[in-house]
C-alpha atoms as a PDB file:
ATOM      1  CA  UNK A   1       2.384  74.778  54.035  1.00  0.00           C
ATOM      2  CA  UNK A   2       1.888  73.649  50.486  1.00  0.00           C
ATOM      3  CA  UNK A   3       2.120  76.891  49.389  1.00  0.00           C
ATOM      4  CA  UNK A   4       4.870  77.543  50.890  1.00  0.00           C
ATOM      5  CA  UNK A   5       6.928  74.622  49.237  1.00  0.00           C
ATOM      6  CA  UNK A   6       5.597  75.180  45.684  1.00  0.00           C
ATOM      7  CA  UNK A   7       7.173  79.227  46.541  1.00  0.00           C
ATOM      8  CA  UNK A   8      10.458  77.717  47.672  1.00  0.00           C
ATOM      9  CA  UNK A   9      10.556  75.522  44.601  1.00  0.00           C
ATOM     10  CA  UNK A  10      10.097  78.636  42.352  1.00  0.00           C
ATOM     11  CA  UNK A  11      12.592  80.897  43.937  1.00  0.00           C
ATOM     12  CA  UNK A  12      14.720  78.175  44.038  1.00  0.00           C
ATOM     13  CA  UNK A  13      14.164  77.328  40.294  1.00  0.00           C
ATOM     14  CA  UNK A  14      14.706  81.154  39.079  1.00  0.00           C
ATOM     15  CA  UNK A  15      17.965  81.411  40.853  1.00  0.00           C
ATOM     16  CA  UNK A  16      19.324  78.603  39.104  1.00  0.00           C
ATOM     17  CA  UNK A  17      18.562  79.669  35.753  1.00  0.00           C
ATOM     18  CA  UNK A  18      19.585  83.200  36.443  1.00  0.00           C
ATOM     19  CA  UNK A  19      23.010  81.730  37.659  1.00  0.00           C
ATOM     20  CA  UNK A  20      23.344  79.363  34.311  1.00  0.00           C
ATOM     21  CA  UNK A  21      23.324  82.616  32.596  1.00  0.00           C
ATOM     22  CA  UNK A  22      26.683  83.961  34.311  1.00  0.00           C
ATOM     23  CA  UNK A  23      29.745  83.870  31.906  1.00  0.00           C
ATOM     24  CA  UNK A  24      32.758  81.904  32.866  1.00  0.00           C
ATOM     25  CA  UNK A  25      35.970  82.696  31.441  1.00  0.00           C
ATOM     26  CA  UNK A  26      38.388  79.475  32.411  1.00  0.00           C
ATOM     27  CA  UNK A  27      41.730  80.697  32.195  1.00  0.00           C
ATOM     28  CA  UNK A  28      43.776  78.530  29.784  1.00  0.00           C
ATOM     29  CA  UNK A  29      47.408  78.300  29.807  1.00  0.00           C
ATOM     30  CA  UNK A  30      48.822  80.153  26.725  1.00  0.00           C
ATOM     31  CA  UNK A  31      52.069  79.322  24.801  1.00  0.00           C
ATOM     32  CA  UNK A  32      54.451  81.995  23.222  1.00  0.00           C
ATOM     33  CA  UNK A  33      52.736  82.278  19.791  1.00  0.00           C
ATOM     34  CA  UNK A  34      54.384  79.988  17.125  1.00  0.00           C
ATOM     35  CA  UNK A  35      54.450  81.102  13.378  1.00  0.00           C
ATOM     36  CA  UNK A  36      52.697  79.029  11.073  1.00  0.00           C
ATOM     37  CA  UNK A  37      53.493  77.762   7.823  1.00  0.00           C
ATOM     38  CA  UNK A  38      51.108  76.801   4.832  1.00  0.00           C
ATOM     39  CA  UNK A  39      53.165  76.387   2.136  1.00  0.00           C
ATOM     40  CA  UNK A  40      51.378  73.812  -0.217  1.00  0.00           C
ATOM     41  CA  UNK A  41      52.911  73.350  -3.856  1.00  0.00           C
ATOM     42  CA  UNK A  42      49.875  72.230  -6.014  1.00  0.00           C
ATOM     43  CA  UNK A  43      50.474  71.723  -9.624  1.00  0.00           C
ATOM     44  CA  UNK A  44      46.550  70.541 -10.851  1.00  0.00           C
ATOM     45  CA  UNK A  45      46.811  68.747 -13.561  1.00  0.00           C
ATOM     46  CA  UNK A  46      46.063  71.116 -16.958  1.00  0.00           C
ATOM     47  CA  UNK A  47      47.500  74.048 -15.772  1.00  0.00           C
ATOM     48  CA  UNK A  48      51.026  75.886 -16.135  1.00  0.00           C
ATOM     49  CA  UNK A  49      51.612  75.585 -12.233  1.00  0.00           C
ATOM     50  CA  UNK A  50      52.929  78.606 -11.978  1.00  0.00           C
ATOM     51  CA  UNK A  51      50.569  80.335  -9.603  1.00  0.00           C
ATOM     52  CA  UNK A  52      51.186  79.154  -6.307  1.00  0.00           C
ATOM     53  CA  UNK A  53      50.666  80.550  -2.685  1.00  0.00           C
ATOM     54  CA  UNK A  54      52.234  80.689   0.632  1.00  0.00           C
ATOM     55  CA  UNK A  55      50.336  82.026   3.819  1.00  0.00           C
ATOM     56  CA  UNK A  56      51.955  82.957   7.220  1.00  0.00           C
ATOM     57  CA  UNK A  57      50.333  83.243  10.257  1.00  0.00           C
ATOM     58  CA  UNK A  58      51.010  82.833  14.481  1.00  0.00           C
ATOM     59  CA  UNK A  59      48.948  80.966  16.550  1.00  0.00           C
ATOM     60  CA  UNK A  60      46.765  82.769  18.899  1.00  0.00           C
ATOM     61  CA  UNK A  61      44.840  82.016  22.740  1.00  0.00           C
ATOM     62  CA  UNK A  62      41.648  80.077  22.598  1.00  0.00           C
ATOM     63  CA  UNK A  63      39.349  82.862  22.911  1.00  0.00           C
ATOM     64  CA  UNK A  64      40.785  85.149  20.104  1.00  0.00           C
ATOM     65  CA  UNK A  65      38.742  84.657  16.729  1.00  0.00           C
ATOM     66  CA  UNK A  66      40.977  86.628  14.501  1.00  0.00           C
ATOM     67  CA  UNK A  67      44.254  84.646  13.387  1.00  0.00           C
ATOM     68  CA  UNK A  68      47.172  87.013  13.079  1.00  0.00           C
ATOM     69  CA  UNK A  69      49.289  86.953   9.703  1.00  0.00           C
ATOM     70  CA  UNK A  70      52.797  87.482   9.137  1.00  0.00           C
ATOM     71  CA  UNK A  71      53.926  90.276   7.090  1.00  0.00           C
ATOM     72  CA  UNK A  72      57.148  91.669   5.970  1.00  0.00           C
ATOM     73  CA  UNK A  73      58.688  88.022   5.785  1.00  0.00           C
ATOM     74  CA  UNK A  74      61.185  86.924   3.063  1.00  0.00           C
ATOM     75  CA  UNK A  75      59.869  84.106   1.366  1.00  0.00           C
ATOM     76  CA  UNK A  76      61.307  81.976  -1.252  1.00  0.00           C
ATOM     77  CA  UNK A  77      61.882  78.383  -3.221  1.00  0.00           C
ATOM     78  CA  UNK A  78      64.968  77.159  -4.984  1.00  0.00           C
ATOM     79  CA  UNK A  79      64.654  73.760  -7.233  1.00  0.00           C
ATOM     80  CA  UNK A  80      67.652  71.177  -7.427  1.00  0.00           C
ATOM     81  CA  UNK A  81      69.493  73.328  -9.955  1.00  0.00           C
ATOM     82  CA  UNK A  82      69.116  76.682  -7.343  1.00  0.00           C
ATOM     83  CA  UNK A  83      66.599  78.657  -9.790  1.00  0.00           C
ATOM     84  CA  UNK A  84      65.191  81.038  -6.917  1.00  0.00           C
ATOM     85  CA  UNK A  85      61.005  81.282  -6.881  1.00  0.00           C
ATOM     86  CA  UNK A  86      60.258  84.794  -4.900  1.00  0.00           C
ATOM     87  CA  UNK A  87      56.852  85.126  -3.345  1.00  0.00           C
ATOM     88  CA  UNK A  88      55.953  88.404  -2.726  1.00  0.00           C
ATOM     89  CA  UNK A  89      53.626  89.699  -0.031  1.00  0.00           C
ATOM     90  CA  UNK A  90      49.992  91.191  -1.055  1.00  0.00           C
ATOM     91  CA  UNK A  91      50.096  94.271   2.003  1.00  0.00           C
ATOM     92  CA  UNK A  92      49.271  93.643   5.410  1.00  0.00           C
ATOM     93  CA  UNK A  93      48.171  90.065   4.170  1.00  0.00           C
ATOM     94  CA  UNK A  94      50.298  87.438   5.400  1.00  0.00           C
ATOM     95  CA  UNK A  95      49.548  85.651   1.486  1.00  0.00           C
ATOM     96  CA  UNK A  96      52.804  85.508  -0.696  1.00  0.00           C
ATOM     97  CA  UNK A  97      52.232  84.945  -3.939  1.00  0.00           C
ATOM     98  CA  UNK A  98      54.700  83.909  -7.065  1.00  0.00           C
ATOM     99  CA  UNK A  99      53.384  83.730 -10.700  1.00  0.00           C
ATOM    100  CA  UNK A 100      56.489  82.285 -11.932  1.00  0.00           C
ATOM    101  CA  UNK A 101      56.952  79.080 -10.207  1.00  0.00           C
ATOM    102  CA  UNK A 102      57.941  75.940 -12.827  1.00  0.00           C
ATOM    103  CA  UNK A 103      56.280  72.946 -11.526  1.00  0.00           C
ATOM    104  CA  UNK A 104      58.349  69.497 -12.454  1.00  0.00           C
ATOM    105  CA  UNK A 105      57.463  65.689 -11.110  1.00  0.00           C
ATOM    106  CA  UNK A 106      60.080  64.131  -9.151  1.00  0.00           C
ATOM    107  CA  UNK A 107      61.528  67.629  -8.581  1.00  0.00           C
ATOM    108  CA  UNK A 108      63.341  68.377  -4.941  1.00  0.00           C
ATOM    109  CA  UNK A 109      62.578  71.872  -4.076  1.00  0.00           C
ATOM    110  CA  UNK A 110      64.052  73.952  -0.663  1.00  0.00           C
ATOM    111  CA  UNK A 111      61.273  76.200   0.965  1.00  0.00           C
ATOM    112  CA  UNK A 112      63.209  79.391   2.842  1.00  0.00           C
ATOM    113  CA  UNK A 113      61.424  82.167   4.890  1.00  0.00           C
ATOM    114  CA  UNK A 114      63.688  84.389   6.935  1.00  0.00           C
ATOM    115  CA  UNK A 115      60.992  86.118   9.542  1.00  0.00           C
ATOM    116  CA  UNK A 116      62.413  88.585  12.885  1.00  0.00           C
ATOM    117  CA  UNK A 117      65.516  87.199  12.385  1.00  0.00           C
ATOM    118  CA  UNK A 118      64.687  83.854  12.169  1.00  0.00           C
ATOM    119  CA  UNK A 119      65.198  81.069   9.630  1.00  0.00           C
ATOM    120  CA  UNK A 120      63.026  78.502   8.681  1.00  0.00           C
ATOM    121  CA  UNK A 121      63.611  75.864   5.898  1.00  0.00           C
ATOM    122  CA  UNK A 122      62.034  72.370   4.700  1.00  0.00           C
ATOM    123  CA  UNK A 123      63.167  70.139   1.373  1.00  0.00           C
ATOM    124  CA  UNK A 124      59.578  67.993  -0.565  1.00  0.00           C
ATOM    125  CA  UNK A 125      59.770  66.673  -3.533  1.00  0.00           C
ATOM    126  CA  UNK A 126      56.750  66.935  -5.874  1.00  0.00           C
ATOM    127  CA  UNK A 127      55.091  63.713  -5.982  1.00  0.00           C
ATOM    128  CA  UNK A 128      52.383  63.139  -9.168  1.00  0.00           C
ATOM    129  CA  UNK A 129      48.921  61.430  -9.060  1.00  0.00           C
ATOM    130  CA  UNK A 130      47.270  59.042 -11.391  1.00  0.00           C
ATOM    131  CA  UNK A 131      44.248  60.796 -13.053  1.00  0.00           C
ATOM    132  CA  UNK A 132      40.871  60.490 -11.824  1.00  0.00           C
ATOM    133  CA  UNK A 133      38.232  57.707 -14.585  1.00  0.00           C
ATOM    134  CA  UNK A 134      35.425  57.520 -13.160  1.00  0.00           C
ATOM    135  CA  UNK A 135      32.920  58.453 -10.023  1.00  0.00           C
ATOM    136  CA  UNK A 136      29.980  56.579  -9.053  1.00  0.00           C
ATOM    137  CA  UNK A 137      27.308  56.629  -6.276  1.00  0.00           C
ATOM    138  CA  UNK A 138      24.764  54.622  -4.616  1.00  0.00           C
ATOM    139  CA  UNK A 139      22.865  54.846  -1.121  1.00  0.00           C
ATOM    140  CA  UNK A 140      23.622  52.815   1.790  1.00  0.00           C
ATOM    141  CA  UNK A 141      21.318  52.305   4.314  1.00  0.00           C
ATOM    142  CA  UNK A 142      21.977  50.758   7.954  1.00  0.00           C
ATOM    143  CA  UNK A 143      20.595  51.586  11.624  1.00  0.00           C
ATOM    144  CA  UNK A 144      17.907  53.551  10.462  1.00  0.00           C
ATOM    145  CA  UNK A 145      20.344  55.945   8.405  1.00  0.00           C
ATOM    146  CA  UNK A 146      20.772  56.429   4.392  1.00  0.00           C
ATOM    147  CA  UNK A 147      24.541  57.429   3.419  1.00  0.00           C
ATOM    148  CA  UNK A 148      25.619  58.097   0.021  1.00  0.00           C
ATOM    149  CA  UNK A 149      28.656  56.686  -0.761  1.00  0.00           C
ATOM    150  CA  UNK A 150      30.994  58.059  -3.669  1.00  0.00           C
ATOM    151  CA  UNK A 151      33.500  56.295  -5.563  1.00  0.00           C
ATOM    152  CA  UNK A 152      36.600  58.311  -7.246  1.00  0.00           C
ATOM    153  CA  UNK A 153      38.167  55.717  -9.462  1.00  0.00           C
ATOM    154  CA  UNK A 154      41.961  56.036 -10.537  1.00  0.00           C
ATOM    155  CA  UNK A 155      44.713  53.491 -11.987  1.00  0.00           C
ATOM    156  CA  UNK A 156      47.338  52.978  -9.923  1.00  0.00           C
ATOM    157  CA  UNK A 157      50.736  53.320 -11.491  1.00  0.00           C
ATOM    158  CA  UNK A 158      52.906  50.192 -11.192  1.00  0.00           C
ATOM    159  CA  UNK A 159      55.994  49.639 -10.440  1.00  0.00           C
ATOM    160  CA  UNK A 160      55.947  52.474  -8.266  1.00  0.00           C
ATOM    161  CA  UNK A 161      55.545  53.448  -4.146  1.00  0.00           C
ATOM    162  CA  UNK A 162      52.859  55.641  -3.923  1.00  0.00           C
ATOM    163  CA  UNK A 163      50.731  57.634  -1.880  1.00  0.00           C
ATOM    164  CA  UNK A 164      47.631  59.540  -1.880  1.00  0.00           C
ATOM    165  CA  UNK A 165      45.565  62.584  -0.250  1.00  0.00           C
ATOM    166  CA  UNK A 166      41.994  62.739  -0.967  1.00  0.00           C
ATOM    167  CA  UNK A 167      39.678  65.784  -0.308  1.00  0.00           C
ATOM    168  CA  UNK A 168      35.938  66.168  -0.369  1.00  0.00           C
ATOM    169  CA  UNK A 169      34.177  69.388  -0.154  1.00  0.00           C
ATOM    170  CA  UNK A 170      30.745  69.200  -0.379  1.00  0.00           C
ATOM    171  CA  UNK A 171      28.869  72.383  -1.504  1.00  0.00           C
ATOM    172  CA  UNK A 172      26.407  71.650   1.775  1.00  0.00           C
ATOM    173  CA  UNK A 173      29.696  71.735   4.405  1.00  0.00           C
ATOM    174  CA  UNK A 174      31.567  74.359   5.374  1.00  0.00           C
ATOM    175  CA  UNK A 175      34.875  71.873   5.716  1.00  0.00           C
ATOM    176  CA  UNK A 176      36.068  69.275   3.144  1.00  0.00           C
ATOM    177  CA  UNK A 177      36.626  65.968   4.309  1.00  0.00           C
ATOM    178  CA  UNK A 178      39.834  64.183   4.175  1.00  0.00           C
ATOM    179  CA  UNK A 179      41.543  60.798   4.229  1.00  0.00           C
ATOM    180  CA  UNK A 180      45.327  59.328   3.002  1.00  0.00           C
ATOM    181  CA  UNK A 181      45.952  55.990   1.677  1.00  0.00           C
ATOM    182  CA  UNK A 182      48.672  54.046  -0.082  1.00  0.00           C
ATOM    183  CA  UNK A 183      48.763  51.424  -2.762  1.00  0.00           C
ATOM    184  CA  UNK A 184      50.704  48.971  -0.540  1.00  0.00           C
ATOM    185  CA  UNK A 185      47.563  46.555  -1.497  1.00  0.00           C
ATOM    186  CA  UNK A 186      46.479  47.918  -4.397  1.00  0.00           C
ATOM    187  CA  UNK A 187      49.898  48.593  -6.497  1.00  0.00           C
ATOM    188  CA  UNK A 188      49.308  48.809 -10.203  1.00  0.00           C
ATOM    189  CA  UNK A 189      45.622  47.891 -10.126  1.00  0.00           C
ATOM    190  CA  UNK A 190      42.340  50.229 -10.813  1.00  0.00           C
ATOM    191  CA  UNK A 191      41.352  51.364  -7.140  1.00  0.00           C
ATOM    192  CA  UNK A 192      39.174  53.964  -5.335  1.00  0.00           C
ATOM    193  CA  UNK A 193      39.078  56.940  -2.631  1.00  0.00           C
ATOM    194  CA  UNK A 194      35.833  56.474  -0.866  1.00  0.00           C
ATOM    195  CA  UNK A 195      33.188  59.068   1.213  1.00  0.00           C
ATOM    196  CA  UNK A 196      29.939  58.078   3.031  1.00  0.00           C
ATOM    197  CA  UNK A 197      27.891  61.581   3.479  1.00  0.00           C
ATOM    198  CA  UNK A 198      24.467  62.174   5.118  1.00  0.00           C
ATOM    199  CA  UNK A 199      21.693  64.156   4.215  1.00  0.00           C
ATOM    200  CA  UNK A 200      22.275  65.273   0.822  1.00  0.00           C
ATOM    201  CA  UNK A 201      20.301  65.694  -1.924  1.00  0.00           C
ATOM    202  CA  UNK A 202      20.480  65.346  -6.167  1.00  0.00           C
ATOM    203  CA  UNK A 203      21.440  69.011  -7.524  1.00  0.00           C
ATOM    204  CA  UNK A 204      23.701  69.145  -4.604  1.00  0.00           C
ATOM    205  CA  UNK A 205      27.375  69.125  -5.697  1.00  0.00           C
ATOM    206  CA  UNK A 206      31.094  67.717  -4.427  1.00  0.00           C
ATOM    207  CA  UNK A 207      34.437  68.868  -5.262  1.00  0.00           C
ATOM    208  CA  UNK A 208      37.143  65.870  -5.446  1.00  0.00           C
ATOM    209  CA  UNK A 209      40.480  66.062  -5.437  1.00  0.00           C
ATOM    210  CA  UNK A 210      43.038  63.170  -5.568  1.00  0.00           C
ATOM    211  CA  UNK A 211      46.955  64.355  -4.424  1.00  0.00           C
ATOM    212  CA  UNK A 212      50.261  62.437  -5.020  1.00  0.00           C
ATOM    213  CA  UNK A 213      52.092  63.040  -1.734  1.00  0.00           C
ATOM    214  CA  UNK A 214      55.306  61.684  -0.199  1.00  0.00           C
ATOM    215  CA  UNK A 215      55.573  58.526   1.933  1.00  0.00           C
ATOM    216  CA  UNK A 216      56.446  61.717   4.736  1.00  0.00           C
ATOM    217  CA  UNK A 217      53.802  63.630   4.548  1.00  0.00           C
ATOM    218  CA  UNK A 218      51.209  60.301   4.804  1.00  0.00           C
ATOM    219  CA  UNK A 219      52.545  59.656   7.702  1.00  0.00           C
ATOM    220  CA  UNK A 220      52.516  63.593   9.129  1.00  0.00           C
ATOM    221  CA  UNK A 221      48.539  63.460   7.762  1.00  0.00           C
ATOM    222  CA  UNK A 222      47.690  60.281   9.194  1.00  0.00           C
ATOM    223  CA  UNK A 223      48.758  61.315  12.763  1.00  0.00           C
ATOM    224  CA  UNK A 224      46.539  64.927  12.440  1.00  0.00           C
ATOM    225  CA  UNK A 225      43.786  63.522  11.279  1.00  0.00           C
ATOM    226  CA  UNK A 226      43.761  60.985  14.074  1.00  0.00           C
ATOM    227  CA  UNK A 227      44.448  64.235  16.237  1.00  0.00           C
ATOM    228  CA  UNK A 228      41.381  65.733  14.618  1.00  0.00           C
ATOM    229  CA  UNK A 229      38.998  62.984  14.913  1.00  0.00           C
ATOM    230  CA  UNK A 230      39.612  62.891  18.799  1.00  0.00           C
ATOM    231  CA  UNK A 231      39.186  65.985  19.236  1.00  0.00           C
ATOM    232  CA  UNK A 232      36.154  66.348  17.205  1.00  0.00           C
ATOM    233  CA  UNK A 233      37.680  69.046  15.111  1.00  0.00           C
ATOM    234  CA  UNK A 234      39.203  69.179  11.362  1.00  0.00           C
ATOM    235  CA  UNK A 235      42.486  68.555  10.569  1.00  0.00           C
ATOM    236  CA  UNK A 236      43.322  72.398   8.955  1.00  0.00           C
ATOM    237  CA  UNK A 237      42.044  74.597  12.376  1.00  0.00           C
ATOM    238  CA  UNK A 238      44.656  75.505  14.602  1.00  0.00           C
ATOM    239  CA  UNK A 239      47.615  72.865  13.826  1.00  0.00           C
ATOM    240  CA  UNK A 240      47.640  70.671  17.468  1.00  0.00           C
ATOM    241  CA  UNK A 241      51.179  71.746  18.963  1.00  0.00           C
ATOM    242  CA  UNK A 242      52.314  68.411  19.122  1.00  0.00           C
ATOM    243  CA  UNK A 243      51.911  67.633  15.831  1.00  0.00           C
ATOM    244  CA  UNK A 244      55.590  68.910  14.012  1.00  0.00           C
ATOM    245  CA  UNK A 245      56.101  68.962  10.415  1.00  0.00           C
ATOM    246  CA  UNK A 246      58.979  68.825   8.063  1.00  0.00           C
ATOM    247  CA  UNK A 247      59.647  72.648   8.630  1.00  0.00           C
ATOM    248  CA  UNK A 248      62.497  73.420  10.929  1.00  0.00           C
ATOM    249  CA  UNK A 249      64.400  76.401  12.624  1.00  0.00           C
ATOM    250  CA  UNK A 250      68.053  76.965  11.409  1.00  0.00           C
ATOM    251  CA  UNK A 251      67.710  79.954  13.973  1.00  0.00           C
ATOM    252  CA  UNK A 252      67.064  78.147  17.454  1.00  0.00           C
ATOM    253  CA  UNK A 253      65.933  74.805  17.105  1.00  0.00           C
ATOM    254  CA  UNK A 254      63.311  74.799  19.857  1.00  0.00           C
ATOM    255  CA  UNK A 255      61.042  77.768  18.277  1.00  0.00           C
ATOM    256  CA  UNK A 256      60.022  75.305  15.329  1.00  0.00           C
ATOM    257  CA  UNK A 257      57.157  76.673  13.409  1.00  0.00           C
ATOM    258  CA  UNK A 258      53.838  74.450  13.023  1.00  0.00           C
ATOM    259  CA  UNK A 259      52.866  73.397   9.723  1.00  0.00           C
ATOM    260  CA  UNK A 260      54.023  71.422   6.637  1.00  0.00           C
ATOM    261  CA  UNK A 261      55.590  71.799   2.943  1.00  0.00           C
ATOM    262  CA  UNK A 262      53.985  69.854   0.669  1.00  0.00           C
ATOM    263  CA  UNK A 263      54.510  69.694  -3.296  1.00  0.00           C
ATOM    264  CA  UNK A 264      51.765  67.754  -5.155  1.00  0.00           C
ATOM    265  CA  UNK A 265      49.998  67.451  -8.354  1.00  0.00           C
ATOM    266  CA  UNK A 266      46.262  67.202  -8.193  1.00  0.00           C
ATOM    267  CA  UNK A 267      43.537  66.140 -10.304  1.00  0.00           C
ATOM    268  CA  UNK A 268      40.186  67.688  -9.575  1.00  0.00           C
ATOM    269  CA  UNK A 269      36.417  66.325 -10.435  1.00  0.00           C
ATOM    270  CA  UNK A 270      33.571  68.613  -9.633  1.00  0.00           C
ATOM    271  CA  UNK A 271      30.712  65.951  -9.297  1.00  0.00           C
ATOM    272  CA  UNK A 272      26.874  66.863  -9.329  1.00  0.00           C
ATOM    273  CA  UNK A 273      24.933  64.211  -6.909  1.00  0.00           C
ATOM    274  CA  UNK A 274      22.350  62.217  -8.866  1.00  0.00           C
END
């Protein structure tokens, strides 16, 4: 009788593990795809500016790895005095390119991209950022767990509304690491952006970027990056559909593209962790 159990336990056993090995394919409800819009102005601070890029893509179903560009598009930026900025298309690419582009602070410029008939059209206006002083580091410990935390000092312009979009890419992550802020409490006063990392090691090294942004676009950040952090994903995979940015149809209203134009200057430190 005994052995007769301990055979019923083992057939028993092997047919659950050969059944955990069965694919299952849920089906997932899929939405006409949307085109998709990263058009970032970044004017880092000592360079011309003129080299900037604009990449169009459609969103895809959750089981397709390969995201499908945009070619063929008309894509272009006028400034406040309608100079036109044409980016042009490297083939079969979906990434427009213009090596012209004149960068100014405080500047209003008009995105345009005319794709199947459609027209899609946002207004930013290029915000600057105070230059990065100063980085520092220490380790903090807690629970167990060592973090280093960085510091990326900067002085605050005063007299002035201003916001910020700060990006950390360690060389040990695939993904950087982002947060917004604004100076509502630190206005004209030496400040920080701040980043607590595990497991890294001296030699190891961190790009980190400061942006000047508009009041819009902290607000459009700070409601996909609490979209991100629920989900447990980063904030630049597939845009979440319910997240609309400043971009907008002239077309047909309802087929709004996902994404966001942005124009900011940058300032960039590439720090080596002691």
């Amino acid at each position: 009788m005994k052995n007769a159990i301990n055979l019923i336990i083992v057939l028993f056993t092997a047919l659950f593990f050969n059944s955990c090995q069965d694919v299952v394919d849920i089906p997932l409800n899929t939405d006409k795809p949307r085109l998709v819009i990263d058009a970032s102005l970044i004017w880092q601070k000592g360079t011309t500016g003129n080299n900037q890029v604009i990449k169009l893509s459609t969103t895809t179903d959750y089981y397709t790895n390969v995201i499908p560009v945009v070619s063929g598009a008309t894509v272009f930026i006028k400034n406040s005095a309608n100079v036109v900025f044409t980016f042009i298309e490297t083939p079969n690419t979906g990434i427009y390119l213009c090596s012209n582009f004149i960068p100014v602070i405080d500047e209003t410029y008009t995105l345009t991209v005319i794709n199947n008939g459609q027209n899609y059209t946002a207004k930013e206006t290029l915000k600057s950022v105070a230059a990065i002083t100063s980085v520092t580091q220490e380790i903090q410990t807690g629970l167990g767990t060592s973090f280093l935390k960085l510091k990326t000092f900067f002085n605050d312009p005063a007299n002035a509304e201003n916001y910020y979009l700060y990006k950390y890419k360690f060389s040990k992550n695939l993904k950087p690491e982002y947060t917004v802020n604004d100076d509502a409490f630190f206005q004209g006063n030496t400040f920080f952006s701040l980043v607590l990392e595990e497991d890294t090691e001296p030699g190891q090294t961190v790009e980190i970027t400061h942006y000047g942004i508009s009041k819009a676009y902290n607000n459009y950040m700070s409601i996909l990056l609490a979209v991100a952090g629920s989900s447990g994903g980063g904030p630049f995979q597939t845009p979440p559909a319910t997240v609309r940015g400043n971009i907008k149809n002239e077309t047909n209203f309802d087929n709004y593209p996902l994404g966001y134009f942005k124009a900011s200057e940058s300032d960039v430190v590439n720090y080596t962790i002691q």
